[in-house]
Protein backbone atom coordinates (compact mmCIF):
# COMPACT_ATOMS: atom_id res chain seq x y z
CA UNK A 1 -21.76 31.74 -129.35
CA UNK A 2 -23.72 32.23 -126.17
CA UNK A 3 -22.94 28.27 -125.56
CA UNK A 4 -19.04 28.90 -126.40
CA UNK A 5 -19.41 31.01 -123.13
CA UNK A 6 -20.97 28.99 -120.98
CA UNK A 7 -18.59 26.59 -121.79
CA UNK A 8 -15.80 28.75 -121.14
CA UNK A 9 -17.11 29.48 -117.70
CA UNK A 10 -16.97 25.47 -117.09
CA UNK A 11 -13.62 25.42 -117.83
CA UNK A 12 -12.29 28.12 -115.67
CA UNK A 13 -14.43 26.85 -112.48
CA UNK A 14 -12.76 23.70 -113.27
CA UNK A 15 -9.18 25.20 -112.56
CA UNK A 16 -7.35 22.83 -114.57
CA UNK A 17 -9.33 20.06 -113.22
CA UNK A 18 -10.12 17.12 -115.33
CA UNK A 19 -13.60 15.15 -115.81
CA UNK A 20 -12.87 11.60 -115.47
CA UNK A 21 -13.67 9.66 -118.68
CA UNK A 22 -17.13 7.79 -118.32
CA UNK A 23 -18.39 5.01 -120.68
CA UNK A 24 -21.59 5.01 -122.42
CA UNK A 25 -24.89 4.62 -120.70
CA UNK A 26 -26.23 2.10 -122.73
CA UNK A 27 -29.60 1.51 -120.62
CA UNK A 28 -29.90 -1.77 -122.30
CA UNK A 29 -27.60 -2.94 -120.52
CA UNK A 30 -28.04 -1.53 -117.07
CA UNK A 31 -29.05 -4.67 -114.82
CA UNK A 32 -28.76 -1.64 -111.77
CA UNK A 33 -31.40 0.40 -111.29
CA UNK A 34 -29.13 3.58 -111.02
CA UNK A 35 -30.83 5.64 -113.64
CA UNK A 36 -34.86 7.69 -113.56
CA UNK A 37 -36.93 5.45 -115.93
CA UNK A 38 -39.11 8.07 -117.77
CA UNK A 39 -41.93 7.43 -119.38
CA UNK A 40 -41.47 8.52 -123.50
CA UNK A 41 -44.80 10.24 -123.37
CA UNK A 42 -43.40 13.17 -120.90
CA UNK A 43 -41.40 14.65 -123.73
CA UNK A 44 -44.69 16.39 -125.09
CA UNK A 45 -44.94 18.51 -121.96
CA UNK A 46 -42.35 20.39 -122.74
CA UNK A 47 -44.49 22.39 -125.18
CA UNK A 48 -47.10 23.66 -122.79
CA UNK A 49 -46.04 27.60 -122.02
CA UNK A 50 -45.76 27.35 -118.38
CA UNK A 51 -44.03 24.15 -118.41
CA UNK A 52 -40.21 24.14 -118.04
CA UNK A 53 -38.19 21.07 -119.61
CA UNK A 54 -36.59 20.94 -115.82
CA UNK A 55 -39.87 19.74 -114.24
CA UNK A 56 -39.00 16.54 -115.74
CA UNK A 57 -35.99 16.24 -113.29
CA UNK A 58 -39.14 16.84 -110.84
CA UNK A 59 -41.41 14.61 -111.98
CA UNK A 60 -38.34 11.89 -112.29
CA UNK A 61 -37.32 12.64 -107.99
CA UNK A 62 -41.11 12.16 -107.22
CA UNK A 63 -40.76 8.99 -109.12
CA UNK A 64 -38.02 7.60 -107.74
CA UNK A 65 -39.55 8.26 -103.72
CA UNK A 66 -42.57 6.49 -104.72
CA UNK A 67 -43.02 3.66 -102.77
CA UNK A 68 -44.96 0.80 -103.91
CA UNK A 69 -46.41 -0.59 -101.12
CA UNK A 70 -47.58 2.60 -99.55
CA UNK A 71 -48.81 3.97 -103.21
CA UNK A 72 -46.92 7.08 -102.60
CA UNK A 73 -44.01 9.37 -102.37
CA UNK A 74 -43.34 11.56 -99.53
CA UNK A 75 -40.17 13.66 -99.37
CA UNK A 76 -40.78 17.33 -97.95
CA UNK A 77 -40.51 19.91 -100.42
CA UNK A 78 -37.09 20.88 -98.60
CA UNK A 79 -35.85 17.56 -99.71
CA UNK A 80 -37.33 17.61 -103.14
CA UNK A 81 -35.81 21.31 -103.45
CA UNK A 82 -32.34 20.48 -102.43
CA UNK A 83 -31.95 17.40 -104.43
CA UNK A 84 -34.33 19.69 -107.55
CA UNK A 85 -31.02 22.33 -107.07
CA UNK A 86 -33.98 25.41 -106.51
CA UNK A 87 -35.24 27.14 -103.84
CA UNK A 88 -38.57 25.94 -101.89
CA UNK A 89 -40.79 28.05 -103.47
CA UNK A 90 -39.13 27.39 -106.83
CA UNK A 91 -39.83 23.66 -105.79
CA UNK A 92 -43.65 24.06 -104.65
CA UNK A 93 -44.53 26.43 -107.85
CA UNK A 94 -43.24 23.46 -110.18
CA UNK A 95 -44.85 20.82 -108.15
CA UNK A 96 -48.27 22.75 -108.59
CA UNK A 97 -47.11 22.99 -112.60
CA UNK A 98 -46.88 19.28 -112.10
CA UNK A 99 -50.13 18.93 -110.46
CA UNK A 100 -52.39 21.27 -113.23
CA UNK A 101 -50.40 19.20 -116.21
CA UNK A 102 -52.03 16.31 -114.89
CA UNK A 103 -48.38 14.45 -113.95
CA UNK A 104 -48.79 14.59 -109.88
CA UNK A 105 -51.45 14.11 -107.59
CA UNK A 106 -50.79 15.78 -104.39
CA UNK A 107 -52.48 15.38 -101.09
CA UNK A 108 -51.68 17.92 -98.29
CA UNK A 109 -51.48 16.65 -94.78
CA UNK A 110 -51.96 18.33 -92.17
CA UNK A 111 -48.50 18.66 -89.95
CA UNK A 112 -46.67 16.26 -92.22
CA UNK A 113 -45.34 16.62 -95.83
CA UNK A 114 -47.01 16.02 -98.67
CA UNK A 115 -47.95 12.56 -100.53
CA UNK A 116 -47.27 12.65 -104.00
CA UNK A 117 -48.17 10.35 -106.61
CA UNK A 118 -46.59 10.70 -110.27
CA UNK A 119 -49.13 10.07 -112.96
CA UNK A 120 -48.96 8.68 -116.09
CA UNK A 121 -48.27 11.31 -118.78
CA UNK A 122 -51.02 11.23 -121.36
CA UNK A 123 -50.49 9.56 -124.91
CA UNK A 124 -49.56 11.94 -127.81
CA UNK A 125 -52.71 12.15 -129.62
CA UNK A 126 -54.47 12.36 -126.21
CA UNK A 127 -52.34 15.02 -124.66
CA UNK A 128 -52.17 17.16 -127.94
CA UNK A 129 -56.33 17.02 -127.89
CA UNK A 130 -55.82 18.11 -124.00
CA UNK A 131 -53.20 20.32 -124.88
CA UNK A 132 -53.67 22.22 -128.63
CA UNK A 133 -51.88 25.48 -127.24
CA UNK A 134 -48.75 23.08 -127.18
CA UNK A 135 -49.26 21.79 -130.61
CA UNK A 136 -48.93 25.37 -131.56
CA UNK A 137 -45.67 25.45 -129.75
CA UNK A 138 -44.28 22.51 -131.46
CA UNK A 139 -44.87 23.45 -134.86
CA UNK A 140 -43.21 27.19 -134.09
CA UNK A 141 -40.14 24.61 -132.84
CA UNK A 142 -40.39 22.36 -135.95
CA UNK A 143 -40.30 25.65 -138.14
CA UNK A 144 -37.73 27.37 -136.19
CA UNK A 145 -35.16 24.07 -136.74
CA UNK A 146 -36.14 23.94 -140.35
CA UNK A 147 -35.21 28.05 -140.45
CA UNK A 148 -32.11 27.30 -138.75
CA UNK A 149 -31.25 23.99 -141.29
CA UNK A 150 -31.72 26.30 -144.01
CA UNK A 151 -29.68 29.39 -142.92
CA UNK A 152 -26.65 26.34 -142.18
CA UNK A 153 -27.00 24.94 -145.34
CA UNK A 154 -27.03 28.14 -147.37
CA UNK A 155 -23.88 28.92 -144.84
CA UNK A 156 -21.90 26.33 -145.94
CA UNK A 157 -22.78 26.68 -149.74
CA UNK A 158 -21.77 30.05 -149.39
CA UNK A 159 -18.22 29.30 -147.86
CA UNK A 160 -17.81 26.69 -150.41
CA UNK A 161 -18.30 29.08 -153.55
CA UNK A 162 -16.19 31.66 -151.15
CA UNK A 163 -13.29 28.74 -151.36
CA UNK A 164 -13.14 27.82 -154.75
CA UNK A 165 -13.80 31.46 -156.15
CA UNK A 166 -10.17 32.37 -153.15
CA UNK A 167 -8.39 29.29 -155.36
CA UNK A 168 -9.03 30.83 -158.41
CA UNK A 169 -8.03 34.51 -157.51
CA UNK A 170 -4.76 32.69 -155.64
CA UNK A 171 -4.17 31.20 -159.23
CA UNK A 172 -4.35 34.18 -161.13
CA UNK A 173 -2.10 36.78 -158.82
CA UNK A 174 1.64 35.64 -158.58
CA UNK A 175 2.69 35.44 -155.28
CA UNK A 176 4.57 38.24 -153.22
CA UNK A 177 7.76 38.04 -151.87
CA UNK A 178 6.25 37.98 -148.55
CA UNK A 179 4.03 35.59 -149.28
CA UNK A 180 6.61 33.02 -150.83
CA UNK A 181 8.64 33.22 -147.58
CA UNK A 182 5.40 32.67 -145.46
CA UNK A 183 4.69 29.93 -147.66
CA UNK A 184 8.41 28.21 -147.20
């Protein structure tokens, strides 16, 4: 429902607007580098508490300022924050997220920005050893989508009895006059 909203809210900023139709991204066929290149491992962060799915969008700008042949990145956190779409301080409290998860290594410098240098993420075995408070996490995620596949399923058994027990009462009451017309 809630997304029904947000969705709704789209729409009306839109004003009658349309979205141009896009083709599919199919990265295997990208010869462009247009697109972040992610490392797979980074989707176990998100189950760390103080980790926010967004610092991957982060962690992915970081990436793409890194510059080979100086071995770092070095946008100003004004930069990072206005291409990130949050404030500075939104910015620097996600970089130091960044930095304790062990994604970023950051070097202040005195009267310049920062160097940053995106890390690795760890392998899953490795960073659920690291990390067992976010093994917890995932399995209260695995059991809340098996809760949810349950309460659909039982849904739509539920509507389907509702159907074919509203075909047999329709079968057994004659129609109304009403009813005939609506039907014509």
């Amino acid at each position: 429902m809630a997304n029904e909203t947000v969705g709704n809210r789209i729409k009306e900023r839109l004003n009658g607007r349309s979205i141009p139709k896009q083709r599919v991204y199919d990265k295997t066929k990208e010869k462009e580098s247009i697109f972040f290149r992610l490392p797979k491992e980074i989707e176990h962060y998100v189950y760390i508490p103080e980790f926010r799915p967004e610092m991957i969008y982060l962690y992915a700008l970081i990436s793409d300022y890194y510059n080979s042949e100086e071995g770092y990145a070095f946008p100003s956190v004004g930069t990072l924050s206005i291409r990130y779409g949050r404030n500075e301080g939104t910015t620097r409290q996600h970089l130091k997220v960044l930095q304790a998860v062990g994604l970023l290594e950051i070097t202040h410098r005195e009267g310049y920005s920062s160097i940053y240098r995106p890390l690795y993420p760890l392998k899953e075995a490795d960073f659920y050893g690291v990390f067992p408070e976010a093994m917890e996490e995932r399995k209260k995620a695995e059991t809340q989508v098996e809760k949810e596949r349950q309460r659909s399923k039982a849904k739509r058994k539920f509507r389907s009895v509702d159907n074919q027990e509203s075909v047999v009462n329709q079968e057994q009451q004659p129609m109304t006059l009403k009813e005939m017309l609506d039907w014509l």
